[in-house]
Protein backbone atom coordinates (compact mmCIF):
# COMPACT_ATOMS: atom_id res chain seq x y z
CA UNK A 1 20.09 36.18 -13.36
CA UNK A 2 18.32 34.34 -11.37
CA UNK A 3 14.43 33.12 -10.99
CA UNK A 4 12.92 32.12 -8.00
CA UNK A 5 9.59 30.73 -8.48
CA UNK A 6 7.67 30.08 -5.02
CA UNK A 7 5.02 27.53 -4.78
CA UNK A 8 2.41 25.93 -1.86
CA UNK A 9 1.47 22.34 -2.68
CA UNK A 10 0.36 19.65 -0.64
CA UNK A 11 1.63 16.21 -0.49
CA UNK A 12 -1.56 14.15 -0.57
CA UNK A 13 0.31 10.65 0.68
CA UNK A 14 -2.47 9.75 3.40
CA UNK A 15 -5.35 9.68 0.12
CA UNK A 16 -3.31 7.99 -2.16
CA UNK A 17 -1.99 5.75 0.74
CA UNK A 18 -5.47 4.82 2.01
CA UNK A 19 -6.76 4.06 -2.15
CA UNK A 20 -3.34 1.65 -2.66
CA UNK A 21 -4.33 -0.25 1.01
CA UNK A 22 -8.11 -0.69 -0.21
CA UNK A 23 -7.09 -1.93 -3.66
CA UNK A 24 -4.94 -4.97 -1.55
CA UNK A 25 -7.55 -5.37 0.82
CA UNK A 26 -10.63 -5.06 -1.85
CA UNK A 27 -11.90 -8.80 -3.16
CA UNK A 28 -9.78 -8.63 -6.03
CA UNK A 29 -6.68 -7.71 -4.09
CA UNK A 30 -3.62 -9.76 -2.75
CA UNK A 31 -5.64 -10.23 0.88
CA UNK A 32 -8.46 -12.20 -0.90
CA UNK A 33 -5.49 -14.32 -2.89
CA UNK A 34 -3.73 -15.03 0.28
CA UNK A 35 -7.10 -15.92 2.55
CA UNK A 36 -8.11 -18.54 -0.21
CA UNK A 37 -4.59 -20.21 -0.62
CA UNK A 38 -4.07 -19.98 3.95
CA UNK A 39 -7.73 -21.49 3.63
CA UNK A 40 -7.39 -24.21 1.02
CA UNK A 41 -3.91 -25.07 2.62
CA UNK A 42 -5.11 -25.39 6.29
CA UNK A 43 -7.76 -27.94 5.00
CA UNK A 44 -5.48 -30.30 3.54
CA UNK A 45 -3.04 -29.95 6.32
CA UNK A 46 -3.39 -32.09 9.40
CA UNK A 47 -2.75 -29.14 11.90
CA UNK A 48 -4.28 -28.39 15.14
CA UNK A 49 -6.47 -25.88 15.43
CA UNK A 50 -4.83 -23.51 17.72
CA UNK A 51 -1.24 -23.94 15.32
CA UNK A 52 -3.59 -23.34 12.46
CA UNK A 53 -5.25 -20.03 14.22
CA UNK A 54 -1.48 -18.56 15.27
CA UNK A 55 -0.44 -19.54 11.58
CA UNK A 56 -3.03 -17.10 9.65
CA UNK A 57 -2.79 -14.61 12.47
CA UNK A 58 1.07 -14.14 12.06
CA UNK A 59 0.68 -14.34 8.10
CA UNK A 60 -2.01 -11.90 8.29
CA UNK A 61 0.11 -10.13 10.68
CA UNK A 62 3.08 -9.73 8.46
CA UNK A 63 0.90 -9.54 5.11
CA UNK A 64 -0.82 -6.05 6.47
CA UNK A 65 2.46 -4.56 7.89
CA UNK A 66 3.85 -5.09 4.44
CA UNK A 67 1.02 -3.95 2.40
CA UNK A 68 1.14 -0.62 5.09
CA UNK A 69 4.43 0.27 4.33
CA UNK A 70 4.53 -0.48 0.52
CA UNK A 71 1.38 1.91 0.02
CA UNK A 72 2.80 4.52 2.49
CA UNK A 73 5.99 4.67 0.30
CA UNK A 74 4.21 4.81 -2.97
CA UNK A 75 2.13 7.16 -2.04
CA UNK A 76 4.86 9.18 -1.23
CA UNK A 77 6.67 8.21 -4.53
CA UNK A 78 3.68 9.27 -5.59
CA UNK A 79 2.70 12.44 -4.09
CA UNK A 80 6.33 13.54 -5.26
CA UNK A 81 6.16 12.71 -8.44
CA UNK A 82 2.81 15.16 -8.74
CA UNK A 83 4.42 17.94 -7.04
CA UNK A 84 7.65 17.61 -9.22
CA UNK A 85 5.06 17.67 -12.23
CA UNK A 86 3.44 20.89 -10.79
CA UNK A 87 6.91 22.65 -10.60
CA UNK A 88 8.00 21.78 -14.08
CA UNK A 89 4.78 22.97 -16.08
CA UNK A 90 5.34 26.45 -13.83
CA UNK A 91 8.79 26.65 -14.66
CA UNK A 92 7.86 26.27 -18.92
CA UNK A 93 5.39 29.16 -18.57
């Protein structure tokens, strides 16, 4: 005998995507860390100023890409995880 048990649940990746790219982005977060060390690097570096500007424009670059698709896989991890969660407590009661 078999039981079927039917459920509708959301995966809620874009919310929990969007609060994981704030928290790197927020003051505290790893874009604040990496400004201040580009920053205090470029001034003790004798660069010119357009090498410095493509410098913290590709780091930046790469540094958001990154931080995009780390939070959009968590938050699917995530999201998952919840729904997973949801299924298990129905399937005890």
């Amino acid at each position: 005998m078999s039981i079927t048990i039917q459920m509708e649940t959301a995966l809620d990746v874009v919310t929990k995507q969007k609060a994981l790219v704030q928290e790197a982005l927020g003051p505290d977060g790893a874009y604040a860390r990496l400004k201040e060390n580009l920053e205090m690097l470029y001034e003790n570096a004798d660069i010119k100023a357009q090498d410095k500007a493509t410098a913290i424009a590709n780091g930046l670059s790469q540094f958001m890409v990154s931080v995009t698709n780390a939070a959009m896989t968590t938050g699917l991890q995530w999201a998952d995880k919840e729904k997973e969660l949801v299924l298990q407590k129905a399937e005890m009661e």
